[in-house]
Protein backbone atom coordinates (compact mmCIF):
# COMPACT_ATOMS: atom_id res chain seq x y z
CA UNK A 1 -46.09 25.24 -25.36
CA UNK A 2 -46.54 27.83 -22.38
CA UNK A 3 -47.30 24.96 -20.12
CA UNK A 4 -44.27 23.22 -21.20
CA UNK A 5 -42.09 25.95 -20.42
CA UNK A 6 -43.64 26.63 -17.03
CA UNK A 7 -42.91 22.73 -15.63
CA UNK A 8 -39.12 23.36 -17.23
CA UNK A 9 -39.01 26.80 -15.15
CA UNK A 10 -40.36 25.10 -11.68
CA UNK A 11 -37.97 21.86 -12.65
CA UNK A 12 -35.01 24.37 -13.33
CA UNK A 13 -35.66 26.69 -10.25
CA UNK A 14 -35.79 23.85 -7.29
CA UNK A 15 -32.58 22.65 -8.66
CA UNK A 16 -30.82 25.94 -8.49
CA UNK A 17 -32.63 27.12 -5.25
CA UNK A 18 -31.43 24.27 -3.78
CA UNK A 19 -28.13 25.36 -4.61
CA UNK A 20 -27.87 28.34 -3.29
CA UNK A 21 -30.07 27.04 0.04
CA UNK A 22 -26.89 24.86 0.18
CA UNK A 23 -24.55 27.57 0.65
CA UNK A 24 -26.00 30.01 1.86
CA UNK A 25 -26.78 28.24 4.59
CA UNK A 26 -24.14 27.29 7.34
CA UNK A 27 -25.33 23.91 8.27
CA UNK A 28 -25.10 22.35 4.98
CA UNK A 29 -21.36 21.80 5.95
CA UNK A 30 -19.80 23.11 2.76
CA UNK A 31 -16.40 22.53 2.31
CA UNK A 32 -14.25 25.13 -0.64
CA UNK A 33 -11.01 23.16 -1.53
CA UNK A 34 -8.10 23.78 -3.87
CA UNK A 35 -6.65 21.27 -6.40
CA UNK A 36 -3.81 20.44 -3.45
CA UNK A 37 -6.61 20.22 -0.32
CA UNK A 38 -8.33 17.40 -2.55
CA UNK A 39 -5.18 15.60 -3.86
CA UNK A 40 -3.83 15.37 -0.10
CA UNK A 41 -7.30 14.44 1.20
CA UNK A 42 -7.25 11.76 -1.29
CA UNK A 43 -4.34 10.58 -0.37
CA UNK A 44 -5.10 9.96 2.42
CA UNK A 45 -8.13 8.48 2.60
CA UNK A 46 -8.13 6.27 -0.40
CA UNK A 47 -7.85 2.70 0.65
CA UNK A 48 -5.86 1.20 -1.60
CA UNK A 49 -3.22 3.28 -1.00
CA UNK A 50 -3.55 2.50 2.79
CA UNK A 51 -3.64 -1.20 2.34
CA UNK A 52 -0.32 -0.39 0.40
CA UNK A 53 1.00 1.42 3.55
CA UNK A 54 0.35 -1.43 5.86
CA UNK A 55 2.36 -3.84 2.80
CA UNK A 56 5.28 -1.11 3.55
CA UNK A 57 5.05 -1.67 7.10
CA UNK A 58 5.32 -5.34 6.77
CA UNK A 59 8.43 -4.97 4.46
CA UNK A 60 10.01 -3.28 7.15
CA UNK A 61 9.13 -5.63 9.48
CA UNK A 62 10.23 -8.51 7.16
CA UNK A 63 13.77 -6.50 6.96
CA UNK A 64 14.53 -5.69 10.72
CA UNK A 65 13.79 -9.94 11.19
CA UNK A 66 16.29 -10.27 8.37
CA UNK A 67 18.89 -8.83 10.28
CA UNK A 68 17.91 -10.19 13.30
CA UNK A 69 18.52 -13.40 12.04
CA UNK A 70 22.19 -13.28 12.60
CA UNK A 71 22.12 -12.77 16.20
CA UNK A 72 22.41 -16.14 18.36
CA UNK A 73 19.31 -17.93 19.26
CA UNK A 74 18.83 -18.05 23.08
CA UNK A 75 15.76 -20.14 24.26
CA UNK A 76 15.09 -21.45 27.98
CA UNK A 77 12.77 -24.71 28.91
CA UNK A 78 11.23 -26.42 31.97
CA UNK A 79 8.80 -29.29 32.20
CA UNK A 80 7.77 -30.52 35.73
CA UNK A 81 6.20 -34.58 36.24
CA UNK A 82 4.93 -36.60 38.22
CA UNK A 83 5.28 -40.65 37.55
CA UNK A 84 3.21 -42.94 39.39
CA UNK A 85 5.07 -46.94 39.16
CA UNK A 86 7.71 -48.19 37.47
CA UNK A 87 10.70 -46.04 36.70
CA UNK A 88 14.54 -45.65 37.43
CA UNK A 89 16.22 -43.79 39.61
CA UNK A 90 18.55 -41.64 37.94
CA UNK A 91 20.84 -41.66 40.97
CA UNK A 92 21.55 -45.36 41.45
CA UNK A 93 20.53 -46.58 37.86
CA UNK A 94 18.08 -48.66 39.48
CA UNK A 95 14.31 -49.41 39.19
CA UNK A 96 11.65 -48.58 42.04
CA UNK A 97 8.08 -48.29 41.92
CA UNK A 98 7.16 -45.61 43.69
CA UNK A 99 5.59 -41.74 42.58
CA UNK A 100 8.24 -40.04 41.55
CA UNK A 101 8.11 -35.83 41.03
CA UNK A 102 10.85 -34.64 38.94
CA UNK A 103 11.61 -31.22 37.10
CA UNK A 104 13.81 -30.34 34.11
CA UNK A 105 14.99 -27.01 33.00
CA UNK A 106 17.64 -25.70 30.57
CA UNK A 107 18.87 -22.78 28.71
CA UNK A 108 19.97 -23.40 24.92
CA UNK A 109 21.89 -21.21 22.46
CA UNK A 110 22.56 -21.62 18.41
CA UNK A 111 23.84 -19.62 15.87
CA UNK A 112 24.21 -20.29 12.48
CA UNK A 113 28.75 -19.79 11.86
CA UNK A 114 27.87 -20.45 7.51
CA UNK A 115 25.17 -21.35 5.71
CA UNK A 116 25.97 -19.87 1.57
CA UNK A 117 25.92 -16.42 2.90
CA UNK A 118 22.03 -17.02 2.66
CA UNK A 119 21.03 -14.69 5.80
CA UNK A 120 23.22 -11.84 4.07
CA UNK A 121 21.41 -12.29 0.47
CA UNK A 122 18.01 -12.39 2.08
CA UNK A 123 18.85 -8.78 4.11
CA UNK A 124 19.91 -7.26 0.75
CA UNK A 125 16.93 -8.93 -1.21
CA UNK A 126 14.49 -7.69 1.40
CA UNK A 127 16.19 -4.19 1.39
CA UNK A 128 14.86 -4.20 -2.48
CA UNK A 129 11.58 -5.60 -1.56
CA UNK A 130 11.41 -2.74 0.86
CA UNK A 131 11.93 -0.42 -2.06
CA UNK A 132 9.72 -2.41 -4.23
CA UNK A 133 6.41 -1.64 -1.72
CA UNK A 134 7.86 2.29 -1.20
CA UNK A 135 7.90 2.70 -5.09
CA UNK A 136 4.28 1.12 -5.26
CA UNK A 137 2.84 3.00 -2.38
CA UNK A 138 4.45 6.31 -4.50
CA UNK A 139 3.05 5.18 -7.92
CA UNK A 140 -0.38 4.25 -6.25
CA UNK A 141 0.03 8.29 -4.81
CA UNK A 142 0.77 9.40 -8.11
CA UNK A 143 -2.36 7.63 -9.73
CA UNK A 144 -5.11 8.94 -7.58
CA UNK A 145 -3.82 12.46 -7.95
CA UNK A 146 -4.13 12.62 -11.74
CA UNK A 147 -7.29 10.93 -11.16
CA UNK A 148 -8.21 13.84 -8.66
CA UNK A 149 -6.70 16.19 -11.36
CA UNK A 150 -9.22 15.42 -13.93
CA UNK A 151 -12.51 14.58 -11.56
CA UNK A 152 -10.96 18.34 -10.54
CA UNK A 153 -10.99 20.21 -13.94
CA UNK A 154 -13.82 18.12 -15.15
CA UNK A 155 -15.94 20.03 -12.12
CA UNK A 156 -14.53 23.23 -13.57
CA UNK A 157 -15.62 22.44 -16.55
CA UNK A 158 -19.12 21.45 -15.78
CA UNK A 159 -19.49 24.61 -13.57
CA UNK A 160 -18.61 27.02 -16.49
CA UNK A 161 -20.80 25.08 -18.55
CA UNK A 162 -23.87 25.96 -16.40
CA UNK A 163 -22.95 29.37 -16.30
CA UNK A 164 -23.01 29.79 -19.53
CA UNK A 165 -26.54 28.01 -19.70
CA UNK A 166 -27.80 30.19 -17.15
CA UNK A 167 -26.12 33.40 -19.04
CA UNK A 168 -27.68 32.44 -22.41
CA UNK A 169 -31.02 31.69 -20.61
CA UNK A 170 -30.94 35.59 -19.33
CA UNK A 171 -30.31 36.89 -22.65
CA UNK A 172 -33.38 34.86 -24.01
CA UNK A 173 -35.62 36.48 -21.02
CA UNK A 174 -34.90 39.67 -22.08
CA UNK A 175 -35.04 39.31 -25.67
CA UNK A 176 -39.05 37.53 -24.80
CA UNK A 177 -39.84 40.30 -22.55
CA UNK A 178 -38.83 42.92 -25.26
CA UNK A 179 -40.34 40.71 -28.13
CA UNK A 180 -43.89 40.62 -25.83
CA UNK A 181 -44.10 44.47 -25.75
CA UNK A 182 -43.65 44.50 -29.22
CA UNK A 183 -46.35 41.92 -30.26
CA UNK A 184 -48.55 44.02 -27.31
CA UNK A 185 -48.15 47.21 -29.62
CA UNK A 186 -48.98 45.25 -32.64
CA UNK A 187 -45.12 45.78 -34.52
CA UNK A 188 -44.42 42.05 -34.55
CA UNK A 189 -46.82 38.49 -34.87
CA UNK A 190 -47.61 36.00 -31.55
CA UNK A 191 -45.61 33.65 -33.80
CA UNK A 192 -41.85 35.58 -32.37
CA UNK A 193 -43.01 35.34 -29.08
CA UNK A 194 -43.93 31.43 -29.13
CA UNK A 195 -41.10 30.74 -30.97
CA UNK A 196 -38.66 32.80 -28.40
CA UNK A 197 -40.93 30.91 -25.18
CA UNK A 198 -39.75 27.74 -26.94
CA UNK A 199 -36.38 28.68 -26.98
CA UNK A 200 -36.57 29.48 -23.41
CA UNK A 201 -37.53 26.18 -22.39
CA UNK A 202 -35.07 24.89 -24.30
CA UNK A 203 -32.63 27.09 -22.24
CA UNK A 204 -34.54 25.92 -19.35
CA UNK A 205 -33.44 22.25 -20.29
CA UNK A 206 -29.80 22.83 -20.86
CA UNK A 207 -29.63 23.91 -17.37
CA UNK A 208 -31.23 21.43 -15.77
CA UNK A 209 -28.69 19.36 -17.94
CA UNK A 210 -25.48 21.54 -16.89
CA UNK A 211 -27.15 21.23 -13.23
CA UNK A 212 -26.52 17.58 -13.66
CA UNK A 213 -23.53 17.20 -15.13
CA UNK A 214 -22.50 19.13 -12.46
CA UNK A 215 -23.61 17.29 -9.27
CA UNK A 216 -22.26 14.34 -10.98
CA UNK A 217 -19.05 15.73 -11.66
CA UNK A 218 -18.70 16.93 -8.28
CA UNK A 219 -20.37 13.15 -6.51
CA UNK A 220 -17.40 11.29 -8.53
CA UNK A 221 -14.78 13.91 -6.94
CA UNK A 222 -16.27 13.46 -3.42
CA UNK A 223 -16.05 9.77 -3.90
CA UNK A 224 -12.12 10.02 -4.76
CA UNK A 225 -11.90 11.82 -1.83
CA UNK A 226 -14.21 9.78 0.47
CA UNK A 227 -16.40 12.62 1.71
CA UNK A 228 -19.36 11.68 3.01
CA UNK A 229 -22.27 12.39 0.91
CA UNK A 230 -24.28 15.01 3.68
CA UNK A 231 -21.12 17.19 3.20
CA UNK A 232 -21.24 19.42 0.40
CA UNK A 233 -18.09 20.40 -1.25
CA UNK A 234 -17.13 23.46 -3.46
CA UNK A 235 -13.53 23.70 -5.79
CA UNK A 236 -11.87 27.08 -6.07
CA UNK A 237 -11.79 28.00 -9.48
CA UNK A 238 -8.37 29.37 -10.04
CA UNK A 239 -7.49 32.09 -12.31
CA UNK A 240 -4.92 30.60 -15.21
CA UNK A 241 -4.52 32.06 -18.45
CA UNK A 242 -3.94 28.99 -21.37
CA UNK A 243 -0.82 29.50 -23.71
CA UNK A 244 -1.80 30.14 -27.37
CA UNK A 245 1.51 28.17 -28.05
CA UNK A 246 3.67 26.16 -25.55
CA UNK A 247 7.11 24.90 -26.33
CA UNK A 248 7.26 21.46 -26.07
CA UNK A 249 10.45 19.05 -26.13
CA UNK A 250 11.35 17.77 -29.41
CA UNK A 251 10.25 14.75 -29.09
CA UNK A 252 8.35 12.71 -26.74
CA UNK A 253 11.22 10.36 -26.36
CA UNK A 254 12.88 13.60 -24.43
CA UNK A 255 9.90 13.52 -22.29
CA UNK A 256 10.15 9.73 -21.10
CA UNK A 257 13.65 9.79 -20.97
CA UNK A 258 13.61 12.41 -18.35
CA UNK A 259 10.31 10.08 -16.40
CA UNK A 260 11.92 7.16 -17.05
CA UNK A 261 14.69 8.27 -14.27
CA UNK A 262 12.19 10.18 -11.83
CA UNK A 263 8.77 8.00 -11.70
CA UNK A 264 8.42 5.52 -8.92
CA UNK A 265 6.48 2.30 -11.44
CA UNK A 266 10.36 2.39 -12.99
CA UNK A 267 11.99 2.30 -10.58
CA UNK A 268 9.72 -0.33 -8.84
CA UNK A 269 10.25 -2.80 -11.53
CA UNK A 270 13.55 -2.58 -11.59
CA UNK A 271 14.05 -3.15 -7.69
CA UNK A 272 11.68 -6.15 -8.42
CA UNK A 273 14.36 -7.25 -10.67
CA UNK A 274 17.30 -6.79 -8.72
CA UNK A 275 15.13 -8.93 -5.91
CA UNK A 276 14.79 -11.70 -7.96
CA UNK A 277 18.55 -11.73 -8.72
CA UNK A 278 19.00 -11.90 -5.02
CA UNK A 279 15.78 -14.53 -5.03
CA UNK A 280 18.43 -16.56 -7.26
CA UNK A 281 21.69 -16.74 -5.22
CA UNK A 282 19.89 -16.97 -1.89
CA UNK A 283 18.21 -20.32 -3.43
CA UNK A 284 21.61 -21.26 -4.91
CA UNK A 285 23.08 -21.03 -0.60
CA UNK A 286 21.18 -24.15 0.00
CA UNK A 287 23.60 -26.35 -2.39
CA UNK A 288 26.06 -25.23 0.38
CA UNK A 289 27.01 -27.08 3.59
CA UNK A 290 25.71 -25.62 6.97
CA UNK A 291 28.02 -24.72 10.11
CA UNK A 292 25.91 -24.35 13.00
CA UNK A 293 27.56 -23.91 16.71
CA UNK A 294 25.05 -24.89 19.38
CA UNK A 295 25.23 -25.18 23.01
CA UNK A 296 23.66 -25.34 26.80
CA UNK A 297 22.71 -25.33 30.38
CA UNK A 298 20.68 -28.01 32.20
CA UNK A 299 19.57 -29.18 35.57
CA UNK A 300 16.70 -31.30 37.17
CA UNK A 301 15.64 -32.26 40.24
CA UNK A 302 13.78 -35.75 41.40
CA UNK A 303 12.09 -36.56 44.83
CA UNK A 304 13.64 -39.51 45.15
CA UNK A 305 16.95 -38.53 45.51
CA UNK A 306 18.71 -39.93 49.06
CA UNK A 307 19.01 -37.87 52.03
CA UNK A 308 22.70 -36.90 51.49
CA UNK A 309 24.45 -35.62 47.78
CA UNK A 310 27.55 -34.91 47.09
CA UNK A 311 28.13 -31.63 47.10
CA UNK A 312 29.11 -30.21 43.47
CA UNK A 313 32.63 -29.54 42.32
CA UNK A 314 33.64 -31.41 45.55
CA UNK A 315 37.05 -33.79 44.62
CA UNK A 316 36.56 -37.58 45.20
CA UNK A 317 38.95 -39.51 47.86
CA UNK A 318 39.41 -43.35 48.25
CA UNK A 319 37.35 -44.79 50.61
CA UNK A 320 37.96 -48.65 52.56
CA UNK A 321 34.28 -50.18 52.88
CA UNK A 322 33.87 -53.49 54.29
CA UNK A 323 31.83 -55.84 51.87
CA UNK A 324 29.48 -59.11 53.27
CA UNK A 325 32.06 -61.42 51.88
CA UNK A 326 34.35 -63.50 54.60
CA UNK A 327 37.81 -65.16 53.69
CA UNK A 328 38.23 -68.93 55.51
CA UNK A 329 41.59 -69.22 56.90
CA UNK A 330 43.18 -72.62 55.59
CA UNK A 331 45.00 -75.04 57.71
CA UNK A 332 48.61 -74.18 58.69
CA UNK A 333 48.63 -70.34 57.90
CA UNK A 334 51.05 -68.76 60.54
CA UNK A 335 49.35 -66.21 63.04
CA UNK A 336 45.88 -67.15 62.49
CA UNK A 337 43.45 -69.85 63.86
CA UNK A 338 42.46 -72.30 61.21
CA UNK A 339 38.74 -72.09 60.21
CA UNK A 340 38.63 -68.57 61.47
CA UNK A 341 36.64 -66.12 59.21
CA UNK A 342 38.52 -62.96 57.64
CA UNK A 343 35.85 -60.19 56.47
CA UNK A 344 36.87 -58.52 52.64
CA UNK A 345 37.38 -55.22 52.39
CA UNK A 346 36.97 -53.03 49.14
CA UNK A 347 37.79 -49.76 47.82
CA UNK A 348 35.80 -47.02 46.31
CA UNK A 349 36.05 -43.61 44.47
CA UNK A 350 33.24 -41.27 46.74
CA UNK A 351 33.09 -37.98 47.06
CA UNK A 352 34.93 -36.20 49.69
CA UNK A 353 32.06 -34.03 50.95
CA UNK A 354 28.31 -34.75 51.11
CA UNK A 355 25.34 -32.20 51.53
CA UNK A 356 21.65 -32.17 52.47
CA UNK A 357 19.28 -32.83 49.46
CA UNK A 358 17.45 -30.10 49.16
CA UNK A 359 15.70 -28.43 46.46
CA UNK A 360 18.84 -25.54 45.11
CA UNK A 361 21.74 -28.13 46.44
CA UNK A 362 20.41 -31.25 43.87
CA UNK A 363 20.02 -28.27 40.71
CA UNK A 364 23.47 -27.29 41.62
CA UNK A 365 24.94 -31.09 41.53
CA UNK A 366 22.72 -32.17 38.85
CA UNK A 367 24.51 -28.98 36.65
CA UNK A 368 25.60 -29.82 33.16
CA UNK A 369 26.34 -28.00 29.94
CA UNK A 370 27.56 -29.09 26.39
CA UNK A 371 28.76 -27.37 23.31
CA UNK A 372 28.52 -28.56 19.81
CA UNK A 373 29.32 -27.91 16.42
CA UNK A 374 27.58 -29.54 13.70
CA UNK A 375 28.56 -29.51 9.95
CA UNK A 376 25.40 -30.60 7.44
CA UNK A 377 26.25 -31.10 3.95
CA UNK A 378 23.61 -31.87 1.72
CA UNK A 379 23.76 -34.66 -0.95
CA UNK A 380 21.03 -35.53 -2.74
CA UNK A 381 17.56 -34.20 -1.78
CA UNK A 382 15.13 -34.54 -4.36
CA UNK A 383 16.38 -31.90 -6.67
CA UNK A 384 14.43 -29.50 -4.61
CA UNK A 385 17.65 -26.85 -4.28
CA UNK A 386 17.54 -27.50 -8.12
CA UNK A 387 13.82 -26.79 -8.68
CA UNK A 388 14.07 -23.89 -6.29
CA UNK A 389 17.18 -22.39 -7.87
CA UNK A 390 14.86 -22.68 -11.45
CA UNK A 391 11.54 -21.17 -10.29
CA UNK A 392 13.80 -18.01 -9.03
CA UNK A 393 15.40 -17.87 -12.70
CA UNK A 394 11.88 -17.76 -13.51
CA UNK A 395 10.82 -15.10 -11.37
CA UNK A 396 13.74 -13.04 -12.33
CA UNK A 397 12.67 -13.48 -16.45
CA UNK A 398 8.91 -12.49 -15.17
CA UNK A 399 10.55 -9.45 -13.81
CA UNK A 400 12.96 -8.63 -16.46
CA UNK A 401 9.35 -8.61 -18.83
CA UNK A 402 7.58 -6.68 -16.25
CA UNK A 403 10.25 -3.78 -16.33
CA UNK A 404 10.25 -3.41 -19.86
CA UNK A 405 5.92 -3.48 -19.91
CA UNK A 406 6.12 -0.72 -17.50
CA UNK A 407 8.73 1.15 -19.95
CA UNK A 408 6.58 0.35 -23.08
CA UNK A 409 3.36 1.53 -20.93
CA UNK A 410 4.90 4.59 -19.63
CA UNK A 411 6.54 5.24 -23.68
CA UNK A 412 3.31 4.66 -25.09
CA UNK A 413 1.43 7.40 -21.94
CA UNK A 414 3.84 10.01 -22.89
CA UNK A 415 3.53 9.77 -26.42
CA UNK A 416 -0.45 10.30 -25.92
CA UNK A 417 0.26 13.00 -23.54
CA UNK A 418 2.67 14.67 -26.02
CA UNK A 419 0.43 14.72 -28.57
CA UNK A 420 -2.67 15.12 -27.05
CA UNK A 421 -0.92 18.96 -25.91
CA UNK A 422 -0.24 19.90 -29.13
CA UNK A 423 -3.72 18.53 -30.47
CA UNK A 424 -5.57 20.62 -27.69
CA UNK A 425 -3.90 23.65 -28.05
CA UNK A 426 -5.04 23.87 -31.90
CA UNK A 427 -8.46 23.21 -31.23
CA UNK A 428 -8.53 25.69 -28.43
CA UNK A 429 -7.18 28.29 -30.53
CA UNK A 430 -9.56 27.42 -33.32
CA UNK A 431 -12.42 27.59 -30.79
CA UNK A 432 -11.73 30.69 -29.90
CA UNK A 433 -11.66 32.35 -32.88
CA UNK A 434 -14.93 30.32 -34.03
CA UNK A 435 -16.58 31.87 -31.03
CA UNK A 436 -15.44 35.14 -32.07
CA UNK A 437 -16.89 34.91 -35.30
CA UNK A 438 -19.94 33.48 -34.13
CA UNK A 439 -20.03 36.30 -31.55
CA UNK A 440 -19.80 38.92 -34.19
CA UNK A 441 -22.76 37.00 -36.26
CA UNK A 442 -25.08 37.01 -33.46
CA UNK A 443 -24.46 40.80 -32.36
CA UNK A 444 -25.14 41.26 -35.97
CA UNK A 445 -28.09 39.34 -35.94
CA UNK A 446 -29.49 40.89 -32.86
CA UNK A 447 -29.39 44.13 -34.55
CA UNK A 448 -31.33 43.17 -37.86
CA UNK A 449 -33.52 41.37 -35.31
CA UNK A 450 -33.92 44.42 -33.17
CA UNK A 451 -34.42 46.35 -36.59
CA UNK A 452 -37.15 43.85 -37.20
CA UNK A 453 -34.97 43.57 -40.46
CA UNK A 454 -35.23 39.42 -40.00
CA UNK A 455 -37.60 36.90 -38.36
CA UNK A 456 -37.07 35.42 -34.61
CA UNK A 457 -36.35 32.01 -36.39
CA UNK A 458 -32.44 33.45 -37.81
CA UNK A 459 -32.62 35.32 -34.27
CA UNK A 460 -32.80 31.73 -32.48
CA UNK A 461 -30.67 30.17 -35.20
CA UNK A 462 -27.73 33.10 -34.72
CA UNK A 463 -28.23 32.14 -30.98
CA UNK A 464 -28.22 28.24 -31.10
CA UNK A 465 -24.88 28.64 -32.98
CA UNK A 466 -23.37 31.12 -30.35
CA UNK A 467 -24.35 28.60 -27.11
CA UNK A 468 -22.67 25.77 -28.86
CA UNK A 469 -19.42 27.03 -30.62
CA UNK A 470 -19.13 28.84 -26.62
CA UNK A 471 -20.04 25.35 -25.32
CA UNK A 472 -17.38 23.51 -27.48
CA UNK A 473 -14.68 26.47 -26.97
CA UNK A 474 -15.16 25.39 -23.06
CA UNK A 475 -14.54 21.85 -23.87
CA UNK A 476 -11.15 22.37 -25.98
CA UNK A 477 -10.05 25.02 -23.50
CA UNK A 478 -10.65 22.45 -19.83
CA UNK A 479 -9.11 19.47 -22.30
CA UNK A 480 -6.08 21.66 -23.15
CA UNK A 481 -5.79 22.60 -19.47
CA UNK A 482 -5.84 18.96 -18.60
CA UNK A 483 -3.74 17.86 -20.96
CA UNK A 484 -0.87 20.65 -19.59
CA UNK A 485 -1.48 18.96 -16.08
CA UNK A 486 -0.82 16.08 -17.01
CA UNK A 487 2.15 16.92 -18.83
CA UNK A 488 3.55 18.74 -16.32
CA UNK A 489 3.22 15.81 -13.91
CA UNK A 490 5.27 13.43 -16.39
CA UNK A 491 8.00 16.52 -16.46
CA UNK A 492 8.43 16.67 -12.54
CA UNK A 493 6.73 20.02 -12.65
CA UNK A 494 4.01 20.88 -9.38
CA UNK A 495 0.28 20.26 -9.81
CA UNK A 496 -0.39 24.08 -9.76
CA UNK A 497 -2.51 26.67 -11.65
């Protein structure tokens, strides 16, 4: 048995030397944070929620091309080429077969006059969805902080737990060291002592345990808040005194009315919902006709263009041009030799003013530019407006359901909440006065024992009872406190002690 007690007391001493090596010493990087340091570090750290940022971002982004939808489209082009044979010349309609280099450029514009009001719908549908991500990004916030809240108290709770281990093993030292002068003198049998060594390794044991519970308690906190593991972090244990009796709302019903209004998964589903209603009508714009009003600039140049174009915007005069074709003059016509040849002359439309052909001067006479307005009205096109129209009623139904789940869920929450406070605060109370009374036993105990009026077996007994009505008083009292947190978060209230 004394062996078996010394391995417990070398086991139980490198865990708690290792403690304190940890912080006393500067380099192990220890880090003391309150309930609000390790909410806001989780915050921002957590991953989740910072995926969920970047699905904000790209809401916005979604919303800002929304609008910018309605502006005019304004796009310019240019191709350049160069054709080797057969092709026509676009100034005298004529084929040659030749290389030919040639450039195109334009500038075009369109913009959308009516289309069902669809661009309008989508800006106000993406304004919800907008919301939608906000509100999810704030319930994902509001998750990982009661998580946080109860890795938090849970640490508390661990840490008062070992303290009372260690306490409990103290009082057992002494009452072994006093027992062994006794049994030296001869007033009391080897059996108290062996008994009372037993006891101390079983003291031994319930630290290592709260040692334990502890670290682990403390690793599931750090990994909420994604500290690495070589830094060592301590919670502030705040000073809060528990409410024998709290006054609660009359019903939980009061409690989720007042959420219902204030908590960002509510108000999420319903901007889901009024997104679908907008998913409905902008899927009911395409059974409209589209007015779209379209128009441009052009030019283009080829190589082989003659020497000499008109230049642009010049008016055209009528020119005389002789032609190859001769008139005979007949027999007998007055004034003119019979059998003579008269050449025919014809008339033409030409420009009045000609330029070199260079590169700028055949852009600026090859110069065009259109405008057009085009009306689309659809028909018949597979019932896909139809089947469209149908899978947004759907989606709309889906998130009709999903709003009242979240109510039910958040209903059903409160309810537990509600009377999980009331539940907690009666065994707390009870608790406490079972430690008193068992508090009162032992100190009577210890007297009879000290009296050597009873054996070291009621003295461990009285004991036993003490360390676990104390162990289970710490339990009720960190659930009660939890339970207030988390009521206090459903009632808009801070996360403070």
């Amino acid at each position: 048995m004394k062996f078996f007690s010394r391995i417990i007391c070398l086991t139980s001493l490198c865990f708690i030397s290792h403690s304190l090596i940890a912080q006393d010493n500067p380099s192990a990087n220890t880090r003391q944070l309150s309930l609000q340091e390790c909410i806001d570090i989780a915050v921002a750290n957590n991953l989740t929620i910072r995926t969920t940022e970047l699905n904000v971002l790209q809401d916005q982004v979604a919303l800002e091309q929304s609008k910018a939808d309605l502006l005019p489209s304004l796009n310019a082009n240019t191709g350049f080429g160069y054709n080797v044979g057969r092709s026509i010349n676009q100034f005298t309609n004529e084929y040659v077969d030749q290389p030919v280099t040639q450039q195109n450029m334009g500038i075009t514009a369109d913009v959308i006059l009516f289309n069902g009001f669809r661009k309008l719908k989508t800006i106000k549908r993406n304004k919800l969805n907008l919301l939608d991500s906000q509100y999810g990004l704030k319930a994902q916030q509001n998750e990982i902080t009661l998580d946080v809240v109860e890795a938090y108290v849970q640490t508390l709770l661990n840490a008062e737990l070992l303290r009372n281990a260690q306490f409990t093993s103290q009082s057992t030292q002494s009452q072994l060291e006093r027992t062994r002068r006794l049994v030296d003198a001869g007033s009391l049998p080897i059996g108290n002592v062996l008994q009372l060594e037993s006891q101390a390794a079983t003291d031994e044991l319930n630290i290592i345990n709260a040692t334990n519970n502890l670290a682990l308690a403390e690793l599931q906190l750090r990994q909420l808040l994604l500290i690495p593991e070589d830094e060592i972090i301590e919670v502030e244990e705040p000073v809060f005194d528990l409410p024998e009796s709290i006054q609660l709302p009359n019903s939980a019903y009061e409690i989720y009315q007042q959420s219902a209004m204030d908590l960002p998964q509510i108000k999420q589903a319903e901007a889901q919902v009024d997104a679908a209603q907008y998913g409905i009508a902008i899927a009911k714009a395409d059974f409209y006709p589209r007015l779209n009003l379209s128009g441009g600039l052009f030019s283009q140049y080829s190589s082989i263009a003659p020497p000499q174009i008109p230049v642009s915007g010049t008016n055209n005069i009528t020119r005389v041009f002789p032609t190859e074709n001769f008139l005979v003059v007949p027999d007998g016509l007055p004034g003119f030799e019979a059998g003579s040849r008269i050449p025919v002359f014809t008339e033409a439309e030409l420009p009045a003013e000609f330029t070199d052909n260079t590169y700028l001067n055949q852009l600026d006479f090859n110069f065009r530019r259109f405008v057009q307005l085009n009306l689309s009205i659809p028909i018949f096109n597979n019932w896909q407006v139809r089947s469209n129209v149908s899978n947004a009623q759907i989606g709309l139904e889906n998130a009709r359901l999903n709003e009242v789940n979240q109510r039910n869920l958040l209903r059903q929450t409160i309810e537990q909440v509600y009377l999980n406070v009331r539940f907690n605060a009666q065994q707390y109370q009870a608790a406490e006065r079972r430690v008193a009374q068992f508090q009162r036993a032992f100190e009577d105990t210890e007297r009879r024992y000290q009296a050597q009026a009873i054996d070291v077996y009621a003295y461990n007994q009285a004991q036993n009872d003490l360390t676990a009505a104390e162990a289970d008083a710490l339990q009720t009292k960190y659930n009660y406190l939890l339970s207030l947190k988390v009521l206090d978060f459903y009632l808009g209230k801070p996360l403070t002690f």
